[in-house]
C-alpha atoms as a PDB file:
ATOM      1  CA  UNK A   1      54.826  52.043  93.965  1.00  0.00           C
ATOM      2  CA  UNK A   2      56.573  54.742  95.975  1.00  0.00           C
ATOM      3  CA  UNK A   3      53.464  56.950  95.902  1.00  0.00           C
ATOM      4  CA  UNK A   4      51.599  53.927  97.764  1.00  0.00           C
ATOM      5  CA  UNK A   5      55.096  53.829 100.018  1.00  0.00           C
ATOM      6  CA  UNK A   6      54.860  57.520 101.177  1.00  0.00           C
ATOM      7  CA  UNK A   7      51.170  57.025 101.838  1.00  0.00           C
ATOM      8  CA  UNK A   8      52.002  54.143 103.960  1.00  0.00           C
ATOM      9  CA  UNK A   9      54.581  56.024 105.430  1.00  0.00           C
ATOM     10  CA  UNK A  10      52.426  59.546 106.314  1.00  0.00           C
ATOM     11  CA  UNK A  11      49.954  57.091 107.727  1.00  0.00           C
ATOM     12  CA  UNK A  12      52.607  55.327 109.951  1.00  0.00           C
ATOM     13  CA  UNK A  13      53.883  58.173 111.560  1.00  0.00           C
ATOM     14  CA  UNK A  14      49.961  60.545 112.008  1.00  0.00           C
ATOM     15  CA  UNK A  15      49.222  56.575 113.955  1.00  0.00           C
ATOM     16  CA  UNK A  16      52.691  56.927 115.821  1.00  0.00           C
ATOM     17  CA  UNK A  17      51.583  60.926 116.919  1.00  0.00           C
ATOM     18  CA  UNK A  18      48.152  60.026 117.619  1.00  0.00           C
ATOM     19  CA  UNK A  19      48.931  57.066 120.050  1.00  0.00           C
ATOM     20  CA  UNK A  20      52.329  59.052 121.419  1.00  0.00           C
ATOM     21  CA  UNK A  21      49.892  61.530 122.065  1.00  0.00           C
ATOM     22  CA  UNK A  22      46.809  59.657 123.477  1.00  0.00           C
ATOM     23  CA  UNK A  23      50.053  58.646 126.182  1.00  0.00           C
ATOM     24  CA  UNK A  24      50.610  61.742 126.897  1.00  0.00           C
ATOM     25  CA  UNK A  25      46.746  62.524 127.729  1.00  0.00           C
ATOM     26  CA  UNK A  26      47.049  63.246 131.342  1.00  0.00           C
ATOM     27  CA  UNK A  27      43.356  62.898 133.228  1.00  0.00           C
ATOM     28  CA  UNK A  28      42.605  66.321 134.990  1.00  0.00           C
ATOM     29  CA  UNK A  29      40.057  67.674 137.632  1.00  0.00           C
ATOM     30  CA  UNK A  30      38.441  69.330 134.879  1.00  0.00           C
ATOM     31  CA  UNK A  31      38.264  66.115 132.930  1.00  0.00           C
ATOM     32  CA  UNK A  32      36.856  63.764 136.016  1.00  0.00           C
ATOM     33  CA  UNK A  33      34.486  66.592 136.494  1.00  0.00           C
ATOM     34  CA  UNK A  34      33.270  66.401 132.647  1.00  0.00           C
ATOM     35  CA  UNK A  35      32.762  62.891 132.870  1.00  0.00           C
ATOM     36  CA  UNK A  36      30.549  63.170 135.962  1.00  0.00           C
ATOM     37  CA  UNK A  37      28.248  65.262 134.832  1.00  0.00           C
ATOM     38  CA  UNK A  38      28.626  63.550 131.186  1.00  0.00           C
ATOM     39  CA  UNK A  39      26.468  60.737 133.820  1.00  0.00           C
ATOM     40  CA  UNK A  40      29.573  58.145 133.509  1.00  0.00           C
ATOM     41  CA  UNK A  41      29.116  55.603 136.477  1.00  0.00           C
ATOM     42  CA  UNK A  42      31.626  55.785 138.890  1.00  0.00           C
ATOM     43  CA  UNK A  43      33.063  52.124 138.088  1.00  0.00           C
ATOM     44  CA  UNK A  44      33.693  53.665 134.322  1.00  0.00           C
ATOM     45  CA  UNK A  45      35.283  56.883 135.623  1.00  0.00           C
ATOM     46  CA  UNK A  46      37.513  54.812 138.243  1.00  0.00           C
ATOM     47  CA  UNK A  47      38.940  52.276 135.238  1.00  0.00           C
ATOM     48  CA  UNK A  48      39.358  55.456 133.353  1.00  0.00           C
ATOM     49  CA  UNK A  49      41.858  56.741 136.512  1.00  0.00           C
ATOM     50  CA  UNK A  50      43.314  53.470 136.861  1.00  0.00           C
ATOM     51  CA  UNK A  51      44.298  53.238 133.234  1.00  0.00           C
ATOM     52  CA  UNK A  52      45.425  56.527 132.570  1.00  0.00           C
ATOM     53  CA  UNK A  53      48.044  58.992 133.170  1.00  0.00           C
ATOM     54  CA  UNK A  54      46.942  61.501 135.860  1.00  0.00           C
ATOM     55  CA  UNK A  55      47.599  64.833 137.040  1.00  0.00           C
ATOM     56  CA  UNK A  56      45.084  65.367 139.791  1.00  0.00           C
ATOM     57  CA  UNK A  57      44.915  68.369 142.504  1.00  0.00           C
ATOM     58  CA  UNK A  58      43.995  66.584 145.858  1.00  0.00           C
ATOM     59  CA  UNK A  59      44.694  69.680 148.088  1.00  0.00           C
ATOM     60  CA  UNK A  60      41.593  70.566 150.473  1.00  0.00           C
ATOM     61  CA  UNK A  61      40.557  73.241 148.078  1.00  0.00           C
ATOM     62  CA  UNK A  62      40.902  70.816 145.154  1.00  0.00           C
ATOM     63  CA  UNK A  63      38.964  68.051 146.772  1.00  0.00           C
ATOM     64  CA  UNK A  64      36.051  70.504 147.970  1.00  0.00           C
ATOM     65  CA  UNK A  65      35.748  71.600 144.511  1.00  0.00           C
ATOM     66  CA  UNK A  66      34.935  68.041 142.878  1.00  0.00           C
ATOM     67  CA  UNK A  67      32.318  67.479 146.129  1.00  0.00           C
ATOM     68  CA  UNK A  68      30.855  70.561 145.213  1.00  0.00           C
ATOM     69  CA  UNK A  69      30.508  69.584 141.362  1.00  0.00           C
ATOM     70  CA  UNK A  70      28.995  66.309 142.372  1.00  0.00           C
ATOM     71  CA  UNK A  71      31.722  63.867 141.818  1.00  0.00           C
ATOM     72  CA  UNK A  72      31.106  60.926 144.016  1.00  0.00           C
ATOM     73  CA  UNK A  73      33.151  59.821 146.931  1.00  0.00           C
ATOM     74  CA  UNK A  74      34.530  56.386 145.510  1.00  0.00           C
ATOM     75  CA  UNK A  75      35.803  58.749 142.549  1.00  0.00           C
ATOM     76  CA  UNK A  76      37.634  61.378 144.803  1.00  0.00           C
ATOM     77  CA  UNK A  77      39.355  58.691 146.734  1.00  0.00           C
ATOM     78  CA  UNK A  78      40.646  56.826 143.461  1.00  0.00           C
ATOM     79  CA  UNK A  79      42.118  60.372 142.677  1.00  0.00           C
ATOM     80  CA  UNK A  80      43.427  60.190 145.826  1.00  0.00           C
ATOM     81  CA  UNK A  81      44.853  57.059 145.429  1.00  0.00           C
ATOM     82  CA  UNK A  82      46.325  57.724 142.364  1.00  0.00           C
ATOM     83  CA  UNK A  83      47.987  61.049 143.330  1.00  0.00           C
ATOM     84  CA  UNK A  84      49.847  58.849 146.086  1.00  0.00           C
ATOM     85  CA  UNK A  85      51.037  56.353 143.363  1.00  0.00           C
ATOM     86  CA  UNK A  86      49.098  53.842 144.971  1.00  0.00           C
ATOM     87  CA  UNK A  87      46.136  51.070 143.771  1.00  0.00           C
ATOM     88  CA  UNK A  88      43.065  52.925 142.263  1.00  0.00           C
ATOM     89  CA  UNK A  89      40.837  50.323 142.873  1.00  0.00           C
ATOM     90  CA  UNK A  90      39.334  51.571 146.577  1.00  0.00           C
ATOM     91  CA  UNK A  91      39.054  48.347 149.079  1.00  0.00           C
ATOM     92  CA  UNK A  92      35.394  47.829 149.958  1.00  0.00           C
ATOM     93  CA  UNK A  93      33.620  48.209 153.191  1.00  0.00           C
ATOM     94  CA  UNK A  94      31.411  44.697 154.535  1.00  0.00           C
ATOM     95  CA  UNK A  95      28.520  46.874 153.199  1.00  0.00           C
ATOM     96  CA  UNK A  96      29.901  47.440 149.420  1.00  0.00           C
ATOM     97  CA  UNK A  97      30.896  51.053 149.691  1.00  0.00           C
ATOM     98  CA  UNK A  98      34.492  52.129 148.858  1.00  0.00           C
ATOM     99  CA  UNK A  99      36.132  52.930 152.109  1.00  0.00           C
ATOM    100  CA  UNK A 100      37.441  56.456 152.717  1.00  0.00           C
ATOM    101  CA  UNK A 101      39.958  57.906 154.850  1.00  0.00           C
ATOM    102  CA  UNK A 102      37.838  58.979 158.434  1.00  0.00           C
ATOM    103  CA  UNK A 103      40.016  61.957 158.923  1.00  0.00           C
ATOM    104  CA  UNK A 104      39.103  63.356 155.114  1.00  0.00           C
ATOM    105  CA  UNK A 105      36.425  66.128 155.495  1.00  0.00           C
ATOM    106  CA  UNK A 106      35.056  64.991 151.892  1.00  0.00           C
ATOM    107  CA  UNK A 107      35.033  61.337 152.546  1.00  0.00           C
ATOM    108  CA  UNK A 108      31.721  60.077 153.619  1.00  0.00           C
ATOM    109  CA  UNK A 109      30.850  60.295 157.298  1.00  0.00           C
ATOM    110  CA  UNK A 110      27.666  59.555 159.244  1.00  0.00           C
ATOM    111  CA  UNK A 111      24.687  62.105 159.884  1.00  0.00           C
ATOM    112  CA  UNK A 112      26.238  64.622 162.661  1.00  0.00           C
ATOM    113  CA  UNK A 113      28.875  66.962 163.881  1.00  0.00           C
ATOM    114  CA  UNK A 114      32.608  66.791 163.081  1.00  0.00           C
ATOM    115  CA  UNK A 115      35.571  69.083 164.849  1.00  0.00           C
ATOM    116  CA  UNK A 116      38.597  68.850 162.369  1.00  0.00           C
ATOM    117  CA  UNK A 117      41.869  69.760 163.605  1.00  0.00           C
ATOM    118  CA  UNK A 118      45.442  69.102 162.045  1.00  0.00           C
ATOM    119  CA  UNK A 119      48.375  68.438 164.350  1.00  0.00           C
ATOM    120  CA  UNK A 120      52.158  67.537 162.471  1.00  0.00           C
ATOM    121  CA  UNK A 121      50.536  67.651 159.105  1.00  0.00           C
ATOM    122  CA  UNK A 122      48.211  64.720 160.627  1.00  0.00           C
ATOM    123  CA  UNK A 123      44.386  65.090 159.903  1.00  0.00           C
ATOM    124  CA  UNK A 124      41.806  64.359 163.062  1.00  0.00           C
ATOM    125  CA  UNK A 125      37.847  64.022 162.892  1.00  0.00           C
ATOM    126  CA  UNK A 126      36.483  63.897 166.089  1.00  0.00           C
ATOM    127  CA  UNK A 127      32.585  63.356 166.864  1.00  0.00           C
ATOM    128  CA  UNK A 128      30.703  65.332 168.825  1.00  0.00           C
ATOM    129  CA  UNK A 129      28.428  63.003 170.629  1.00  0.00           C
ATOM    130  CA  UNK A 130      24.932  64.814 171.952  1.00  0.00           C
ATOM    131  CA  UNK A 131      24.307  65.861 175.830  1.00  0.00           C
ATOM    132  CA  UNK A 132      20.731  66.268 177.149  1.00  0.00           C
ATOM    133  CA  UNK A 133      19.482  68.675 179.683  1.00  0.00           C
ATOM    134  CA  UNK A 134      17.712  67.099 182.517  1.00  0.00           C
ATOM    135  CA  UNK A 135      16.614  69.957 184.720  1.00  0.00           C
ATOM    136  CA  UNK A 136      16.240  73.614 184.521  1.00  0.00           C
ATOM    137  CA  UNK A 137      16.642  75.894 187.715  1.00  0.00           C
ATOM    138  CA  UNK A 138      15.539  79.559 188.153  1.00  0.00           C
ATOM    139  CA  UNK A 139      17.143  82.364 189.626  1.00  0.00           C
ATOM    140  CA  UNK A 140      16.835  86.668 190.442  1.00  0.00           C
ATOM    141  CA  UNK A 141      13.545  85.678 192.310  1.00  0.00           C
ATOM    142  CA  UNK A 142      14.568  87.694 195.005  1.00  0.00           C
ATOM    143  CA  UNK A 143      16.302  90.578 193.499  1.00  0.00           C
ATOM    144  CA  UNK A 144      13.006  90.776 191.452  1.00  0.00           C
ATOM    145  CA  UNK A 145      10.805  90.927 194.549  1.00  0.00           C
ATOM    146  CA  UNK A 146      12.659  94.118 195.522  1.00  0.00           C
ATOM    147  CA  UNK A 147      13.252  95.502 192.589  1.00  0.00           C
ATOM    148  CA  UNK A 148      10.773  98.661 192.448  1.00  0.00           C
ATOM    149  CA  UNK A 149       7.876  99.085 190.112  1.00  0.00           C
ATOM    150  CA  UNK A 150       8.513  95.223 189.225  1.00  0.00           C
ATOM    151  CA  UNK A 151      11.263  95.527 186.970  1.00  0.00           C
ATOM    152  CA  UNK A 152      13.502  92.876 188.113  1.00  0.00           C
ATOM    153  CA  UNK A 153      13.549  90.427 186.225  1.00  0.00           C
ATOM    154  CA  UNK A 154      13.607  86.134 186.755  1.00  0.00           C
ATOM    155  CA  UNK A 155      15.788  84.018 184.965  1.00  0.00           C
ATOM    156  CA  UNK A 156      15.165  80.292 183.692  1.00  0.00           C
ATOM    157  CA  UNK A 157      18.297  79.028 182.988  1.00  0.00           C
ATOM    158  CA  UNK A 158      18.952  75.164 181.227  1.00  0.00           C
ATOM    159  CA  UNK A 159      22.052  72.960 182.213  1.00  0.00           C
ATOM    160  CA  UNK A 160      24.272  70.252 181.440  1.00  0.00           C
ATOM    161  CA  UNK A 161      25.711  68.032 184.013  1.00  0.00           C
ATOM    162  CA  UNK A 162      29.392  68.121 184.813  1.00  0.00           C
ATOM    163  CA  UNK A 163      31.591  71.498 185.083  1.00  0.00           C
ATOM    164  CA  UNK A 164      33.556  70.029 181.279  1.00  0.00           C
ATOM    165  CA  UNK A 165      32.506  68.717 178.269  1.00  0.00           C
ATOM    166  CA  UNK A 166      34.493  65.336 176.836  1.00  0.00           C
ATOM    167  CA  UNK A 167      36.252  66.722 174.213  1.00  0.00           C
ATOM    168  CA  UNK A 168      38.344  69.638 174.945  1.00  0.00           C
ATOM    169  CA  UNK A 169      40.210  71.372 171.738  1.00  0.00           C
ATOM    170  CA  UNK A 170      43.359  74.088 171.741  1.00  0.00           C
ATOM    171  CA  UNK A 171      42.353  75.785 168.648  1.00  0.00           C
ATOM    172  CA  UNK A 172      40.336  79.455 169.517  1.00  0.00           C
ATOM    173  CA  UNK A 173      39.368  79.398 165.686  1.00  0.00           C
ATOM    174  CA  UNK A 174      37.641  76.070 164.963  1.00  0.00           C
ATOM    175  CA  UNK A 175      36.462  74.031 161.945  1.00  0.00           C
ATOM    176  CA  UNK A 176      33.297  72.021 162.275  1.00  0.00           C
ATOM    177  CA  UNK A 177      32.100  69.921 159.743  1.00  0.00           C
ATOM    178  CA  UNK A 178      28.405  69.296 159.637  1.00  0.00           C
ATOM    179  CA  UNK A 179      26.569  66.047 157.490  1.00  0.00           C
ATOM    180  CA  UNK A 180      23.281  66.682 157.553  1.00  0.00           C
ATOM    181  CA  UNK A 181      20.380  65.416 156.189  1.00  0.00           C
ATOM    182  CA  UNK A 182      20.089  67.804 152.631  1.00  0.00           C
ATOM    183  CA  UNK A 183      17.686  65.487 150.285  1.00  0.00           C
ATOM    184  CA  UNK A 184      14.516  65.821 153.306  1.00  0.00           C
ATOM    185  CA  UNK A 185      15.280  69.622 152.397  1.00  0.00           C
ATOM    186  CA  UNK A 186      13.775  70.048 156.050  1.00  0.00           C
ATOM    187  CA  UNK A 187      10.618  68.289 155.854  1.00  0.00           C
ATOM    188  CA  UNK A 188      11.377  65.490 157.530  1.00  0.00           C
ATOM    189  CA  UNK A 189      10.111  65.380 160.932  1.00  0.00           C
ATOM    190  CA  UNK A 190      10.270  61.598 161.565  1.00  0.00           C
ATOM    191  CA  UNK A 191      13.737  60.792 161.577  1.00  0.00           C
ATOM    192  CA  UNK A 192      14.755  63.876 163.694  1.00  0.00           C
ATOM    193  CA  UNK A 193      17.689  64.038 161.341  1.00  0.00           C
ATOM    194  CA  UNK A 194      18.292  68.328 161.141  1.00  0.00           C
ATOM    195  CA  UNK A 195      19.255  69.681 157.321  1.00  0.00           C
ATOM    196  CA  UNK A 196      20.695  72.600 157.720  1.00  0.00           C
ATOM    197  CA  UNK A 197      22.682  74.427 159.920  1.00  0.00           C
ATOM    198  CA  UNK A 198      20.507  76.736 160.699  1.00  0.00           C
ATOM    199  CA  UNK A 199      18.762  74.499 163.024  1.00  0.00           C
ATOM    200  CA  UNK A 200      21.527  74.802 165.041  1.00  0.00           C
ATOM    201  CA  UNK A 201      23.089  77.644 167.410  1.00  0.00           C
ATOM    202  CA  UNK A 202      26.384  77.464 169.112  1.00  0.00           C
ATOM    203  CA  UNK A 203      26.039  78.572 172.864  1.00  0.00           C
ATOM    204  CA  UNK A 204      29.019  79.723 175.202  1.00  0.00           C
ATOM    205  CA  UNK A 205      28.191  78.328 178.819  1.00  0.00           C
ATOM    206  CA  UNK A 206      28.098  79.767 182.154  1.00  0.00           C
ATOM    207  CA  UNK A 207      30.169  77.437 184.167  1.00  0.00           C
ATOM    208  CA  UNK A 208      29.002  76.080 187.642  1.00  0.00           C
ATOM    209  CA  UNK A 209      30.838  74.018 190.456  1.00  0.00           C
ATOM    210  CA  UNK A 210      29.643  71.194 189.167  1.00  0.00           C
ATOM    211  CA  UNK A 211      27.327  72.014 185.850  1.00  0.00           C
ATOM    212  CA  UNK A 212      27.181  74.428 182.662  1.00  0.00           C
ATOM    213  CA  UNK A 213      24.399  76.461 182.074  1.00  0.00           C
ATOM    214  CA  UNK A 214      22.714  78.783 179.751  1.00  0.00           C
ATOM    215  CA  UNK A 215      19.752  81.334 179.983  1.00  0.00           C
ATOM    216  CA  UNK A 216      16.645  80.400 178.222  1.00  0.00           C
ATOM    217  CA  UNK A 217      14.045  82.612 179.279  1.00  0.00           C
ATOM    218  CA  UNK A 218      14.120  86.155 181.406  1.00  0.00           C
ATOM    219  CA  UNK A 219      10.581  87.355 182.596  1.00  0.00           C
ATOM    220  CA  UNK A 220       9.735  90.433 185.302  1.00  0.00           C
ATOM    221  CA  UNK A 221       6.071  91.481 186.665  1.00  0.00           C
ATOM    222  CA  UNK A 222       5.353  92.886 183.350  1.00  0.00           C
ATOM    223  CA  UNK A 223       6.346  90.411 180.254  1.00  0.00           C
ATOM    224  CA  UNK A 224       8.507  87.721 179.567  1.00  0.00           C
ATOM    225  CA  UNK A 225      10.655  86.488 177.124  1.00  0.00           C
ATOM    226  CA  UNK A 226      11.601  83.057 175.801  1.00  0.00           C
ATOM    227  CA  UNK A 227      14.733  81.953 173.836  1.00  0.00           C
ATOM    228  CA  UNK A 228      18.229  81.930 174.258  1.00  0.00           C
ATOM    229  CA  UNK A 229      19.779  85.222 175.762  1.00  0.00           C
ATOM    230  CA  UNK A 230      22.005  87.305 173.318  1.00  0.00           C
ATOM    231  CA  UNK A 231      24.786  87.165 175.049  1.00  0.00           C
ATOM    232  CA  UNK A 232      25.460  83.440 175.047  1.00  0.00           C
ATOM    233  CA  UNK A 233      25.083  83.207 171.217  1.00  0.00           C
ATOM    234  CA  UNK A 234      27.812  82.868 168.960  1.00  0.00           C
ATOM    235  CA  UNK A 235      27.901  84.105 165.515  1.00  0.00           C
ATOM    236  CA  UNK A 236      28.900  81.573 162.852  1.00  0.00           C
ATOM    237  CA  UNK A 237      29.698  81.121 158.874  1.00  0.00           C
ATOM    238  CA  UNK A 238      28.313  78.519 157.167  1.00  0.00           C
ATOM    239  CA  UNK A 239      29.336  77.136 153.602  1.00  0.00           C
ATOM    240  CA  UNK A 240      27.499  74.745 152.190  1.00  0.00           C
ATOM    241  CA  UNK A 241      29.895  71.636 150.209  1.00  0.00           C
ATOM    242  CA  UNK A 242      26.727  69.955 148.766  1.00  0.00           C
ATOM    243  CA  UNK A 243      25.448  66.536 149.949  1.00  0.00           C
ATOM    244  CA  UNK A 244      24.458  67.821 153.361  1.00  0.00           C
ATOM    245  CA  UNK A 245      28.200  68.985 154.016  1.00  0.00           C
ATOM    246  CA  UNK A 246      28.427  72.211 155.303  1.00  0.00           C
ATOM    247  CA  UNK A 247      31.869  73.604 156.716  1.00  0.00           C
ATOM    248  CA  UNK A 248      30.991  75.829 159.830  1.00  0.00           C
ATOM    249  CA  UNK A 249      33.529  78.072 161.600  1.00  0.00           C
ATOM    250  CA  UNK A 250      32.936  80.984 164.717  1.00  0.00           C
ATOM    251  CA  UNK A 251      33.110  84.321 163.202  1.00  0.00           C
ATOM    252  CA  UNK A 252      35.287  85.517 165.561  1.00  0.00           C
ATOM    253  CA  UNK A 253      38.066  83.409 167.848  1.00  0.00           C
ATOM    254  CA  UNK A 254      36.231  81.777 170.507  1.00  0.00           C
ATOM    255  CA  UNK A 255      37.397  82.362 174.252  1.00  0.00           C
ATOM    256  CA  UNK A 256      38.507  79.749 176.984  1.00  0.00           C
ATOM    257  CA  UNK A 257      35.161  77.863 177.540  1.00  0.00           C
ATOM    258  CA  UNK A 258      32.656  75.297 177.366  1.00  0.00           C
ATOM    259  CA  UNK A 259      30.702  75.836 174.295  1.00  0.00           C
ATOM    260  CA  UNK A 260      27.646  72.973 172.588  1.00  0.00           C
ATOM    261  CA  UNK A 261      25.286  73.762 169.193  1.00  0.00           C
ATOM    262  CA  UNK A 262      21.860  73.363 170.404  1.00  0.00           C
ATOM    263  CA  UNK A 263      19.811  71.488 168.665  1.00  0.00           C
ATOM    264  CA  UNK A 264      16.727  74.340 168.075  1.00  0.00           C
ATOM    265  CA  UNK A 265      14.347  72.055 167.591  1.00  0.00           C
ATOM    266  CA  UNK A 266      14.858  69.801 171.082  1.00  0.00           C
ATOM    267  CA  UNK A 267      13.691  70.307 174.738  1.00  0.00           C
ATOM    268  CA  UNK A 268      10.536  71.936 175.959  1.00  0.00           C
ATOM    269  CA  UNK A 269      10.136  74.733 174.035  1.00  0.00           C
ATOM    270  CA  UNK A 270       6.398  75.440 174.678  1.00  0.00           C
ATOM    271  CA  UNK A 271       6.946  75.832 178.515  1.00  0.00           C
ATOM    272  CA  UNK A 272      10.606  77.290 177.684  1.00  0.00           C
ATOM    273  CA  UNK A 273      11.390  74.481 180.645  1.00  0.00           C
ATOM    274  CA  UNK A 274      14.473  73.250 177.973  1.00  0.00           C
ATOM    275  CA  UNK A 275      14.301  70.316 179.710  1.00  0.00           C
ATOM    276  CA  UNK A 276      15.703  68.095 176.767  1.00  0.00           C
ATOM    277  CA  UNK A 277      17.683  69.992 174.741  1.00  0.00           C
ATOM    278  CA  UNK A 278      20.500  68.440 172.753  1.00  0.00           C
ATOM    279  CA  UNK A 279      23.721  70.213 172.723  1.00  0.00           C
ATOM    280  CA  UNK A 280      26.761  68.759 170.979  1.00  0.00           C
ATOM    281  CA  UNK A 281      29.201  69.923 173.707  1.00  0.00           C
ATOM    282  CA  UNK A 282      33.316  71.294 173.643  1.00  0.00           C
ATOM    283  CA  UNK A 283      35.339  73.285 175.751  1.00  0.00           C
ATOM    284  CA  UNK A 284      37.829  75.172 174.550  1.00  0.00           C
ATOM    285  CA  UNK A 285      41.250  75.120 177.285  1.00  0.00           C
ATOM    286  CA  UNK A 286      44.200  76.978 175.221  1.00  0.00           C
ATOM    287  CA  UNK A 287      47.061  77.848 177.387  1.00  0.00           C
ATOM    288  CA  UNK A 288      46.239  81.652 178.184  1.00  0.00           C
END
């Protein structure tokens, strides 16, 4: 009898450390991570945050880590959710899809380009909406008509209209988020929809009275050259986030401008007219 009593007793108290410890399993990064790739469905992996104690990182660095290990977006935000003490289950959009925070980088946005700034610990996504060229204008002819041996040289130059683009930023050093389309992996030519950044360039204009401009093309009696002119081109860094994210950011501060990423793949390239070209257009107007 007290043999079967200090059974009963051992097996009392490894239940009571089993379930004291099972509540003091806190879900991790790590562990979300695991279960993604594990193939869980995000509606399993949510209940699992929702019933659990958690200890999740949410910081930027945090949350770009789970988008680049494939953890999907209604997951992320019930971390986020969670980390705030709030409700884990996400509210829905009309169209079914959990609904993220705008001004989140790693919530999902729409195909195109993203300026994120931060301003009294406040996040901001701003669009950059698309201007077209609609004329082109030329200029040196005359310099080039005097210029011995026919070395001077003719420029064709593309333009925007208006001296300023909409959106005007502060910051010299930038961050651009780009959501592109990744899964064509750049063979889709119907929908127009770029997937990488490479198929973009960011150009610093020359600014008119009442225009912007940039040189396309230089040519003199013996050659010519199409393309945008050195000079105008800005170097970037690219990092890719996964899902057609990429994080995009000048290589060097940018000057007091008007800058736009041309689109390489609009306008008239085949006449080097650039009659057409998409640029997604900024200025940037710090106080010198």
């Amino acid at each position: 009898m007290k043999t079967i009593f200090s059974v009963l007793m051992i097996s009392a108290i490894l239940c009571f450390t089993a379930i004291n410890s099972f509540a003091q399993e806190k879900l991790t990064n790590a562990e979300v991570i695991s279960l993604t790739k594990a193939g869980l469905a995000s509606s399993v992996i949510i209940e699992k945050i929702r019933t659990s104690s958690t200890d999740f990182d949410t910081s930027t660095d945090g949350l770009i880590a789970l988008k680049k290990a494939g953890v999907p977006d209604d997951v992320v935000s019930a971390m986020v959710t969670a980390k705030s003490g709030g409700s884990s289950q996400a509210p829905a959009t009309p169209g079914g899809a959990p609904a993220g925070d705008p001004n989140d980088p790693m919530s999902k946005h729409g195909y195109g380009i993203y300026i994120y700034s931060e301003e009294g610990g406040e996040r901001k996504m701003t669009q950059l909406q698309p201007s077209m060229s609609a004329q082109n204008r030329t200029g040196g002819q005359f310099t080039a008509s005097i210029t011995p041996f026919g070395l001077g040289k003719v420029k064709t130059k593309t333009n925007l209209p208006g001296r300023n683009a909409a959106v005007q930023i502060k910051e010299a050093s930038p961050v651009f988020y780009f959501y592109l389309d990744a899964a064509s992996g750049g063979l889709n030519t119907s929908s127009g929809i770029p997937s990488s950044p490479n198929e973009f360039t960011l150009v610093r204009f020359n600014q008119r009275s009442d225009n912007r401009e940039v040189t396309i093309a230089k040519s003199n009696s013996w050659g010519g050259k199409g393309g945008l002119s050195d000079e105008y081109v800005v170097g970037l860094t690219a990092e890719s986030l996964g899902n057609g994210v990429f994080k995009i950011t000048p290589t060097s501060p940018l000057k007091k401008g008007e800058y736009g990423f041309m689109m390489l793949n609009s306008g008239n390239s085949n006449t080097a007219a650039g009659v057409g070209s998409k640029f997604f257009d900024f200025g940037v107007n710090m106080t010198p």
